[in-house]
Each structure stands twice: as structure tokens, then as C-alpha cells.
N, C-alpha and C. Protein backbone atom coordinates (compact mmCIF):
# COMPACT_ATOMS: atom_id res chain seq x y z
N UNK A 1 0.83 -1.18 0.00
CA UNK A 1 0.00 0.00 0.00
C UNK A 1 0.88 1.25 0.00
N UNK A 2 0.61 1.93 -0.40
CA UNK A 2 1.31 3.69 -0.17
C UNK A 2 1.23 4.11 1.24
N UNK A 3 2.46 4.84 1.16
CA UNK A 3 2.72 5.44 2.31
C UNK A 3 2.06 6.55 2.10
N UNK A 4 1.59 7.58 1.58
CA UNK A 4 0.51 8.42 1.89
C UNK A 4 -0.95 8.26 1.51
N UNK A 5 -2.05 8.78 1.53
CA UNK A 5 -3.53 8.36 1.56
C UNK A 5 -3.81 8.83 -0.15
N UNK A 6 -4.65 8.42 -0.47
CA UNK A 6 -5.24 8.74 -1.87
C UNK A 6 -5.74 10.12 -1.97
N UNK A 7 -5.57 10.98 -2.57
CA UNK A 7 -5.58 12.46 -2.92
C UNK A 7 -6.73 12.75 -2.46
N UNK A 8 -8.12 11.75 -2.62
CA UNK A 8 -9.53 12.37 -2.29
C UNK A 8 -10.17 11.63 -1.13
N UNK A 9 -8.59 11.23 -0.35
CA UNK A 9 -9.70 11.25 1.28
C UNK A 9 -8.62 11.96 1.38
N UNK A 10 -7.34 13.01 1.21
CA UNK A 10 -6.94 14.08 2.00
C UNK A 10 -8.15 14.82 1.53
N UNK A 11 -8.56 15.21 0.27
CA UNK A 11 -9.45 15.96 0.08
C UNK A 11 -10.76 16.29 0.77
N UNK A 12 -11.28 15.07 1.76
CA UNK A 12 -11.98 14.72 2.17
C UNK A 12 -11.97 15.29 3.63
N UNK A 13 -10.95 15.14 4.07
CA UNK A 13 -10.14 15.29 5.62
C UNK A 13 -10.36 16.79 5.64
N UNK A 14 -9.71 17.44 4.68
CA UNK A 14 -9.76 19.00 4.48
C UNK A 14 -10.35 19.74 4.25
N UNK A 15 -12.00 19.65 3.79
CA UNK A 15 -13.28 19.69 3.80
C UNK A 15 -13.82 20.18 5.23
N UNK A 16 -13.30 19.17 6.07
CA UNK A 16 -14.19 18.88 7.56
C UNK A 16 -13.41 19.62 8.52
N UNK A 17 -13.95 19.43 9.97
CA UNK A 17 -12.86 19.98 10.94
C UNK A 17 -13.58 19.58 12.44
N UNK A 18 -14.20 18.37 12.11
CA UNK A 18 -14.58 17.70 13.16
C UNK A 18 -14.48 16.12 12.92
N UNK A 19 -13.68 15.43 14.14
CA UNK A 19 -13.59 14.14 13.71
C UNK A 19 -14.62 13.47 15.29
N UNK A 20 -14.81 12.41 15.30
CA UNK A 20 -15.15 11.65 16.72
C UNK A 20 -14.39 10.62 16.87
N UNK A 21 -13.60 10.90 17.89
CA UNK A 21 -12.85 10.36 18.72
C UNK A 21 -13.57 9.30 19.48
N UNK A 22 -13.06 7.55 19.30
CA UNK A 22 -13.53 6.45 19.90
C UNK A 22 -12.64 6.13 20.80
N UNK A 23 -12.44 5.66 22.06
CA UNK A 23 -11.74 5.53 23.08
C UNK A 23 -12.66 3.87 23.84
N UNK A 24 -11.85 3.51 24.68
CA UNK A 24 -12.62 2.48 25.18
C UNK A 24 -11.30 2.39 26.57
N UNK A 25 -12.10 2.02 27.73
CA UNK A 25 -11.59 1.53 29.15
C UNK A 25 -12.71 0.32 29.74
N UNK A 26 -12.29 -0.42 30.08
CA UNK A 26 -12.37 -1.81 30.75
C UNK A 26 -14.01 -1.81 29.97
N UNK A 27 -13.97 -2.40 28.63
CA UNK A 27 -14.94 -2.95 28.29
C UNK A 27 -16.03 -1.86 27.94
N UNK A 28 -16.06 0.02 28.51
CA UNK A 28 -16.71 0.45 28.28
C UNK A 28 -16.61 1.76 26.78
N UNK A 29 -17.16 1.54 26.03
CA UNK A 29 -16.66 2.43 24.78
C UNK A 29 -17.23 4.07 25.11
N UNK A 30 -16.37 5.10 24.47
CA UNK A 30 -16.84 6.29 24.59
C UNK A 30 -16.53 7.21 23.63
N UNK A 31 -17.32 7.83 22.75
CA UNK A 31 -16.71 8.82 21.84
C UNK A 31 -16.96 10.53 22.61
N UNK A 32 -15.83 11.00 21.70
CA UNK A 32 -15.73 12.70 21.89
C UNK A 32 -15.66 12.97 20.64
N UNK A 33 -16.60 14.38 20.07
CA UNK A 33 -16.30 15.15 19.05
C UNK A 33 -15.46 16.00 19.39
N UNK A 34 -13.88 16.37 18.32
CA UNK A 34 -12.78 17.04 18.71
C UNK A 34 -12.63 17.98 17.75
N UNK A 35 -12.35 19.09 17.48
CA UNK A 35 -11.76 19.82 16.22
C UNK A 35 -10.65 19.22 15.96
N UNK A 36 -10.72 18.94 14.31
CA UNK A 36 -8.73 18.48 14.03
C UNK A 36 -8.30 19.50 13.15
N UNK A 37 -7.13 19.76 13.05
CA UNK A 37 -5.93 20.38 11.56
C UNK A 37 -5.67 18.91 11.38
N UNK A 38 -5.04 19.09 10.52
CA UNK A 38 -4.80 18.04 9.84
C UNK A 38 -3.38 18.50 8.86
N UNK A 39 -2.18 17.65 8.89
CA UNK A 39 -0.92 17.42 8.21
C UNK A 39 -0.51 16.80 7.34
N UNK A 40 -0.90 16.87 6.00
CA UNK A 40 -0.71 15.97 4.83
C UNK A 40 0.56 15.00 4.83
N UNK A 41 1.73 16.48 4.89
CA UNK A 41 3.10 15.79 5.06
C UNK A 41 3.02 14.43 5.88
N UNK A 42 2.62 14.60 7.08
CA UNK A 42 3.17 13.42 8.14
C UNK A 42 2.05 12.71 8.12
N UNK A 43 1.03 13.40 7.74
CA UNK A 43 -0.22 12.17 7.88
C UNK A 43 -0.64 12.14 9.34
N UNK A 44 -0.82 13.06 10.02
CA UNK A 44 -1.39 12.69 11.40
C UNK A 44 -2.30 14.20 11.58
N UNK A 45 -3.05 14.19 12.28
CA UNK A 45 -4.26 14.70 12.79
C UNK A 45 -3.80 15.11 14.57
N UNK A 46 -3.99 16.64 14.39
CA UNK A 46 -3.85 17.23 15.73
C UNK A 46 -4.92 18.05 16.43
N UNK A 47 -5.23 17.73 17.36
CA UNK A 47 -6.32 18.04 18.04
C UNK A 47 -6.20 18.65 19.82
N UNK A 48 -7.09 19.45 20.24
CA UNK A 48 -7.25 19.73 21.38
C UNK A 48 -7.94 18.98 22.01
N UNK A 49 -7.56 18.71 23.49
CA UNK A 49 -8.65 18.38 24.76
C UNK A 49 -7.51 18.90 25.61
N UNK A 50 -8.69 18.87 26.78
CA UNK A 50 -8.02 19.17 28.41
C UNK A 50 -7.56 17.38 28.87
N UNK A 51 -6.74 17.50 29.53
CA UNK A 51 -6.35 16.22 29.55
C UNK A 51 -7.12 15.78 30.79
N UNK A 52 -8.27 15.99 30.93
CA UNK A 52 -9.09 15.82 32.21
C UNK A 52 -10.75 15.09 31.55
N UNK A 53 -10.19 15.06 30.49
CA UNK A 53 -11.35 14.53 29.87
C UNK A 53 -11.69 13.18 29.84
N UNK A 54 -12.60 12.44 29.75
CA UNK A 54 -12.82 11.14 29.70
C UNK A 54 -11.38 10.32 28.68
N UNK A 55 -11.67 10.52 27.35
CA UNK A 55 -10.95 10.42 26.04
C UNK A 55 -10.07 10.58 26.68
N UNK A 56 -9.03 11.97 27.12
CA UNK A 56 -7.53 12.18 26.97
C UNK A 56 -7.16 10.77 28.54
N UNK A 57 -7.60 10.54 29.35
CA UNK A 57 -7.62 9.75 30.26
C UNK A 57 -7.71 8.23 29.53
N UNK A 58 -8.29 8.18 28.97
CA UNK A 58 -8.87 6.99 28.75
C UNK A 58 -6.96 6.50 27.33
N UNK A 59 -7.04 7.30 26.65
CA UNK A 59 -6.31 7.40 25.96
C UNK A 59 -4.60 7.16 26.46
N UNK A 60 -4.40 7.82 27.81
CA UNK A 60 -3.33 8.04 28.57
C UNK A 60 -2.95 6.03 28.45
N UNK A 61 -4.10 5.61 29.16
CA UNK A 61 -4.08 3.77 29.39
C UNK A 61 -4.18 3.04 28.04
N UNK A 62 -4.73 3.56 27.02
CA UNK A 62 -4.67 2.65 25.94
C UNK A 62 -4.70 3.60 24.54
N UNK A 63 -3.47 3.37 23.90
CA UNK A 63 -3.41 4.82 23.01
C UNK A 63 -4.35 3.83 21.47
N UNK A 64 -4.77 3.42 21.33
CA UNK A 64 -5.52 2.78 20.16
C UNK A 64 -6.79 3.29 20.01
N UNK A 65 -7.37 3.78 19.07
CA UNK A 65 -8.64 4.31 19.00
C UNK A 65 -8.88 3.91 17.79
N UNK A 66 -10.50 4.28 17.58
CA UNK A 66 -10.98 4.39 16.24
C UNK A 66 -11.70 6.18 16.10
N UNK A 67 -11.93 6.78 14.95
CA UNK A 67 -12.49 7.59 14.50
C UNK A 67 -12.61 7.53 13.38
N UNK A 68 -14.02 9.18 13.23
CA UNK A 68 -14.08 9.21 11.95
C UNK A 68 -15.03 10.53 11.53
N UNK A 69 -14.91 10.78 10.33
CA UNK A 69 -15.39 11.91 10.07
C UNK A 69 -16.37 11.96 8.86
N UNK A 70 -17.39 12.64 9.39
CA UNK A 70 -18.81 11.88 8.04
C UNK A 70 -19.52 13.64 7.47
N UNK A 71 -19.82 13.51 6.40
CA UNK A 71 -20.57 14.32 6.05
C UNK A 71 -22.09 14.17 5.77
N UNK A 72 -22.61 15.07 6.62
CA UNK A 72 -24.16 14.94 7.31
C UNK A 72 -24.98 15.39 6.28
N UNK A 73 -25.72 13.97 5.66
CA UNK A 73 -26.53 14.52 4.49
C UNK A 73 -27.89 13.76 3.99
N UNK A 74 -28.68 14.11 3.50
CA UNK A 74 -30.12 13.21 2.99
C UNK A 74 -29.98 12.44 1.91
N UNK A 75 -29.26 12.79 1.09
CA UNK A 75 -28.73 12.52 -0.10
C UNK A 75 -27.91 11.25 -0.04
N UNK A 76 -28.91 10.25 -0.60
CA UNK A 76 -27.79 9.10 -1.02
C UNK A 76 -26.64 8.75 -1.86
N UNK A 77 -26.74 9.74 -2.70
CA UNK A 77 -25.78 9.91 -4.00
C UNK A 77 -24.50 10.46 -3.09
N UNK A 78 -24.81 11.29 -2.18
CA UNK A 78 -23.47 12.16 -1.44
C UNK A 78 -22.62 11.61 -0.40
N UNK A 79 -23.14 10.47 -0.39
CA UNK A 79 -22.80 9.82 1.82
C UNK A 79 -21.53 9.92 1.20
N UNK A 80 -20.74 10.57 2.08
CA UNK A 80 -19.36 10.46 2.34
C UNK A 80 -18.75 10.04 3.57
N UNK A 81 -18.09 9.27 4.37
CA UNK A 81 -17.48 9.32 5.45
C UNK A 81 -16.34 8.72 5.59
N UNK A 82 -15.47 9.21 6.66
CA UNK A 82 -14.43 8.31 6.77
C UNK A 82 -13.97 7.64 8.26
N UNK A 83 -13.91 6.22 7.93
CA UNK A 83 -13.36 5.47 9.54
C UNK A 83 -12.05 5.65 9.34
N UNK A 84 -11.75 5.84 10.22
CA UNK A 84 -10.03 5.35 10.40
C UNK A 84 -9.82 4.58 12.07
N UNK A 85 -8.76 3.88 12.05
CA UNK A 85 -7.94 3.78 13.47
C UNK A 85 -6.13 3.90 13.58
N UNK A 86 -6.31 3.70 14.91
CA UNK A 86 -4.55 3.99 15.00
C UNK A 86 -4.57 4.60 16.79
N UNK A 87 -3.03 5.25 16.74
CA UNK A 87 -2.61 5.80 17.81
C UNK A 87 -2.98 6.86 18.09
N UNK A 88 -3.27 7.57 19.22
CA UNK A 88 -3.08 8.55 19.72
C UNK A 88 -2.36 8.87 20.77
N UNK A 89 -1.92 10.10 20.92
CA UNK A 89 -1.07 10.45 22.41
C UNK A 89 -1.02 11.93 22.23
N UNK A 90 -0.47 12.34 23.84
CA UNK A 90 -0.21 14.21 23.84
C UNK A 90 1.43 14.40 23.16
N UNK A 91 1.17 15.35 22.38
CA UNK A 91 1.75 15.84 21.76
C UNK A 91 3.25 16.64 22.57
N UNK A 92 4.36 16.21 22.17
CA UNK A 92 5.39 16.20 22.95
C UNK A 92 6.57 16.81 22.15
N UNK A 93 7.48 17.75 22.46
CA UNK A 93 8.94 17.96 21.98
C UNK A 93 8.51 18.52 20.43
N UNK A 94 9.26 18.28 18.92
CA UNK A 94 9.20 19.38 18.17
C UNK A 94 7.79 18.71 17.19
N UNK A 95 6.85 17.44 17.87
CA UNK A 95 5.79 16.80 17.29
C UNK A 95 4.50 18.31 17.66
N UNK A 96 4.97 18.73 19.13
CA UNK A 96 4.11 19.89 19.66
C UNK A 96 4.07 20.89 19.13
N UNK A 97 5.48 21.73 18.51
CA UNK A 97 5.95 22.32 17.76
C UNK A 97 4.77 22.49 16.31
N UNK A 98 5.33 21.18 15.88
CA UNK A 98 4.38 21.14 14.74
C UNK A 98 3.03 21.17 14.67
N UNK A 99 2.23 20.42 15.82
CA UNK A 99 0.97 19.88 16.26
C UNK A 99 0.82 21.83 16.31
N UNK A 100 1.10 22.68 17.27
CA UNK A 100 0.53 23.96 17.46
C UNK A 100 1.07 24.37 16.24
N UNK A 101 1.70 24.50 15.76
CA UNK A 101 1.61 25.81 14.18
C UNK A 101 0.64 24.89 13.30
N UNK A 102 -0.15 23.92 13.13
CA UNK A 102 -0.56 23.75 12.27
C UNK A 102 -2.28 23.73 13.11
N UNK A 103 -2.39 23.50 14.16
CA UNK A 103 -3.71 23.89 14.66
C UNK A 103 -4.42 24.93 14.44
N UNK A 104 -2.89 25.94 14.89
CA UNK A 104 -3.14 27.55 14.96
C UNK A 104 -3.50 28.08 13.47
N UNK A 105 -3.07 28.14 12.74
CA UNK A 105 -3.01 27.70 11.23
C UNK A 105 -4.63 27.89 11.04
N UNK A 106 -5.15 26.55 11.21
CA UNK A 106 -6.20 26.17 11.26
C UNK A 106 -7.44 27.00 11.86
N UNK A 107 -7.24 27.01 13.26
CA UNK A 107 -8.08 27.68 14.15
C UNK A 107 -7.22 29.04 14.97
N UNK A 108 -7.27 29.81 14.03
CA UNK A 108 -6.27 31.17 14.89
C UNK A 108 -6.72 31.68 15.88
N UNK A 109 -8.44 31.30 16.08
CA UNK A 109 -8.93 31.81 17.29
C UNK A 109 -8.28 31.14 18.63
N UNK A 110 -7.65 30.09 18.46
CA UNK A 110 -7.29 29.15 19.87
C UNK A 110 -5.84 29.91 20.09
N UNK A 111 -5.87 30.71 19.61
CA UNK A 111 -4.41 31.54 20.30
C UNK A 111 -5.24 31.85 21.74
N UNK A 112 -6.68 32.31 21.83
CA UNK A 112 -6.98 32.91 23.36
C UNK A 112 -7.18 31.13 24.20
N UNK A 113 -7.11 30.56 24.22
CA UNK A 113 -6.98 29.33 24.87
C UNK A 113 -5.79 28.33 24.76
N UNK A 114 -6.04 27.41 26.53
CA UNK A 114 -4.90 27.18 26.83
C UNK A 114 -4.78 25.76 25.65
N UNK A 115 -3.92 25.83 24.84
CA UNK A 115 -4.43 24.42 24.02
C UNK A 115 -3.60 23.19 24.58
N UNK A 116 -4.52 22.33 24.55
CA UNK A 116 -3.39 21.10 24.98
C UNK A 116 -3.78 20.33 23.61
N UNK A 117 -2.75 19.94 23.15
CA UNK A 117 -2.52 19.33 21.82
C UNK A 117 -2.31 17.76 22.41
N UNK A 118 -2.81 16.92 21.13
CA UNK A 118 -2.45 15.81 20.67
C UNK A 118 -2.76 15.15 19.47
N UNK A 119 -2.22 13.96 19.32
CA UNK A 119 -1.80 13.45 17.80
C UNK A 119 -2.21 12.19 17.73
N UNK A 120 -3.10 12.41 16.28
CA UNK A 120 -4.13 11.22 15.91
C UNK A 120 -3.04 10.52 14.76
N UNK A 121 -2.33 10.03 14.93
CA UNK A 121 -1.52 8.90 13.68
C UNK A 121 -2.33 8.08 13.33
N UNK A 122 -2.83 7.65 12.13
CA UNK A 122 -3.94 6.48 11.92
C UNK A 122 -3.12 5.91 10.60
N UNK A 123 -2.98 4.60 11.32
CA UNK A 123 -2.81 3.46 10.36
C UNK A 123 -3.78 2.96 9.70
N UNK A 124 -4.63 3.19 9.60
CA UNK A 124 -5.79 2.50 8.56
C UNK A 124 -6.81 3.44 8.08
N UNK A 125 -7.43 3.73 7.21
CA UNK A 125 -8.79 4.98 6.72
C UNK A 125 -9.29 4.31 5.68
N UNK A 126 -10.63 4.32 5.68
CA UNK A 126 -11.46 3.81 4.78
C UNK A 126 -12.65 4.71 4.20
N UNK A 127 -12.78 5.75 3.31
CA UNK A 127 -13.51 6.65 2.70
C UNK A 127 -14.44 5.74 2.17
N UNK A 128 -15.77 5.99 2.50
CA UNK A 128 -16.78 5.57 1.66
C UNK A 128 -17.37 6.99 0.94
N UNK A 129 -17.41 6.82 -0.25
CA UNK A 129 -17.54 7.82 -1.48
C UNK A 129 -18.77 7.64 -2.25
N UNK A 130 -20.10 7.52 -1.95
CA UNK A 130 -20.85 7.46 -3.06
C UNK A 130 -20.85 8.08 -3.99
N UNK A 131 -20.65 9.66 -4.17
CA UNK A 131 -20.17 10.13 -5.33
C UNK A 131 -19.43 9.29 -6.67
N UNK A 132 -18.43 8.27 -6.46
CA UNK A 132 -17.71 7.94 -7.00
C UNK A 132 -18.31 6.58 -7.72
N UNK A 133 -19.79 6.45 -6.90
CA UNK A 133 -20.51 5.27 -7.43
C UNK A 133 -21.06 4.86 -5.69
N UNK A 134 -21.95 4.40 -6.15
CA UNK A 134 -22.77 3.68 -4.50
C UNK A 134 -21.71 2.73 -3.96
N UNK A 135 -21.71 3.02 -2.84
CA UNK A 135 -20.77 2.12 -2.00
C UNK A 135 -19.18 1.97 -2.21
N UNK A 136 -18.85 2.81 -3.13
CA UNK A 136 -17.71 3.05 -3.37
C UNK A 136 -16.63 3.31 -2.18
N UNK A 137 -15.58 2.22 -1.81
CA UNK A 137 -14.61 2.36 -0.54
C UNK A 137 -13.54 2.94 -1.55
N UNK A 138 -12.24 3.63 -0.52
CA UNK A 138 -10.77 4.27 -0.91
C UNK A 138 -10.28 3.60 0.28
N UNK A 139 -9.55 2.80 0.31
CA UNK A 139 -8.98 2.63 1.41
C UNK A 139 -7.51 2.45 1.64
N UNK A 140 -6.55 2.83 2.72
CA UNK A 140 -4.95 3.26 2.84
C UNK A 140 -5.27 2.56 4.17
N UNK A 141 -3.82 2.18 4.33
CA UNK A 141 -3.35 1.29 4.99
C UNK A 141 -1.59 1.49 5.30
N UNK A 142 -1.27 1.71 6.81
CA UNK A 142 0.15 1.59 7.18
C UNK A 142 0.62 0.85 7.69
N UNK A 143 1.20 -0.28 7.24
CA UNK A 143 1.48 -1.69 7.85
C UNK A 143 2.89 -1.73 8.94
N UNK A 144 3.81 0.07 8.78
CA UNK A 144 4.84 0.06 8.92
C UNK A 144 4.71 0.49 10.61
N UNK A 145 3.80 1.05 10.74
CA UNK A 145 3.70 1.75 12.24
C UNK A 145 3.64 0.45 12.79
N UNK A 146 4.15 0.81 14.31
CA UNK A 146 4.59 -0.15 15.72
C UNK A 146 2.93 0.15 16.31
């Protein structure tokens, strides 16, 4: 598979600016809606929470999640969405660096807040595209991540 994603789920990614964050602790599952930027180059997804949150807690004990980001519509011809999974963690050393200039970037209003950053790496994404034909999947895959 390629090491970067197919041109029209970045396209896809860059569209949006809300993903839901899936988390799970002892058997119990929990999602959070998060704002992301998003980094073509590296391929990872940076996001805010307070680390007091269910998610950033939950996350601290088991960095594996699923998410995904859908476009909300009546239209069957349009369903777009995308699953992905992978790692997450808080954003640390010149990953933070990057994680805040490209948030800020994004959302210049979060200069007035305290941001606590972290980083969605996802090894797997699966775009479902009806546009492209009903039921139409894109799917990328990183076999190389630990």
C-alpha cells in the first residue's frame, strides 16, 4: 500500500474539521467530538482536549482508537465518510511544535486558549464515497507503524 492516503480522502479530511474520537476503558466504549488540523506531510491529525477529559484519560491507558469523520446529508448519492484507526497520544517535543503551528493555522482563534494538543496517527482509513458510485470504498493502509 502507499505510504501516503489517496488524494480524495486528504481531500476529504480538508473539507471537515470535526472528527469523533472512539476511546474504550475496561470494556466500556466512549466517543468525543474534537476539532482536528490536519498534516498531509506526516499524515497525522492534531487536536485539542483538556487532559481531564474522559478520552484524553482513557487514551493516557490505551493509546488505540478508532475515528471518523462523516458528512451529514439526505442525499444518497453524497454519503461520504471516513473510519479510520490507530494511535493517539499528547503531543510532545518538536511533534508539539508542529501539532501547534498547524492547529493555529487552522483555528487562529485558539491563540486565546490554553491548548493542549495531541496526535491522531492512523494506520488505517477507509472513505466511503458514493459520489464515485454507491458504495464506493478508498482505502490506505500503514502496515509500517509499531
Amino acid at each position: 500500500m502507499s505510504s501516503k492516503p489517496d488524494k480524495r480522502i486528504v481531500r476529504f479530511i480538508r473539507k471537515h474539521h470535526v472528527l469523533t474520537l472512539c476511546t474504550e476503558s475496561n470494556g466500556q466504549p466512549w466517543c468525543a467530538s474534537c476539532f482536528y488540523a490536519y498534516n498531509e506531510d506526516k499524515n497525522l491529525f492534531f487536536y485539542t482536549t483538556d487532559p481531564i477529559t474522559r478520552h484524553a484519560r482513557e487514551t493516557s491507558a490505551n493509546q488505540r482508537v478508532a475515528a471518523n469523520i462523516v458528512l451529514e446529508t439526505r442525499i444518497v448519492g453524497k454519503i461520504q465518510g471516513l473510519q479510520m484507526s490507530g494511535k493517539t497520544f499528547a503531543a510532545e517535543g518538536n511533534l508539539e511544535k508542529l501539532a501547534r503551528e498547524t492547529y493555529l493555522w487552522r483555528f487562529p482563534y485558539a491563540h486565546l486558549i490554553d491548548l493542549h494538543l495531541w496526535v491522531l496517527e492512523p494506520d488505517f482509513m477507509k472513505l466511503t464515497d458514493n459520489r464515485l458510485g454507491f458504495g464506493t470504498k478508498l482505502i490506505w493502509e500503514n502496515n509500517t507503524i509499531s
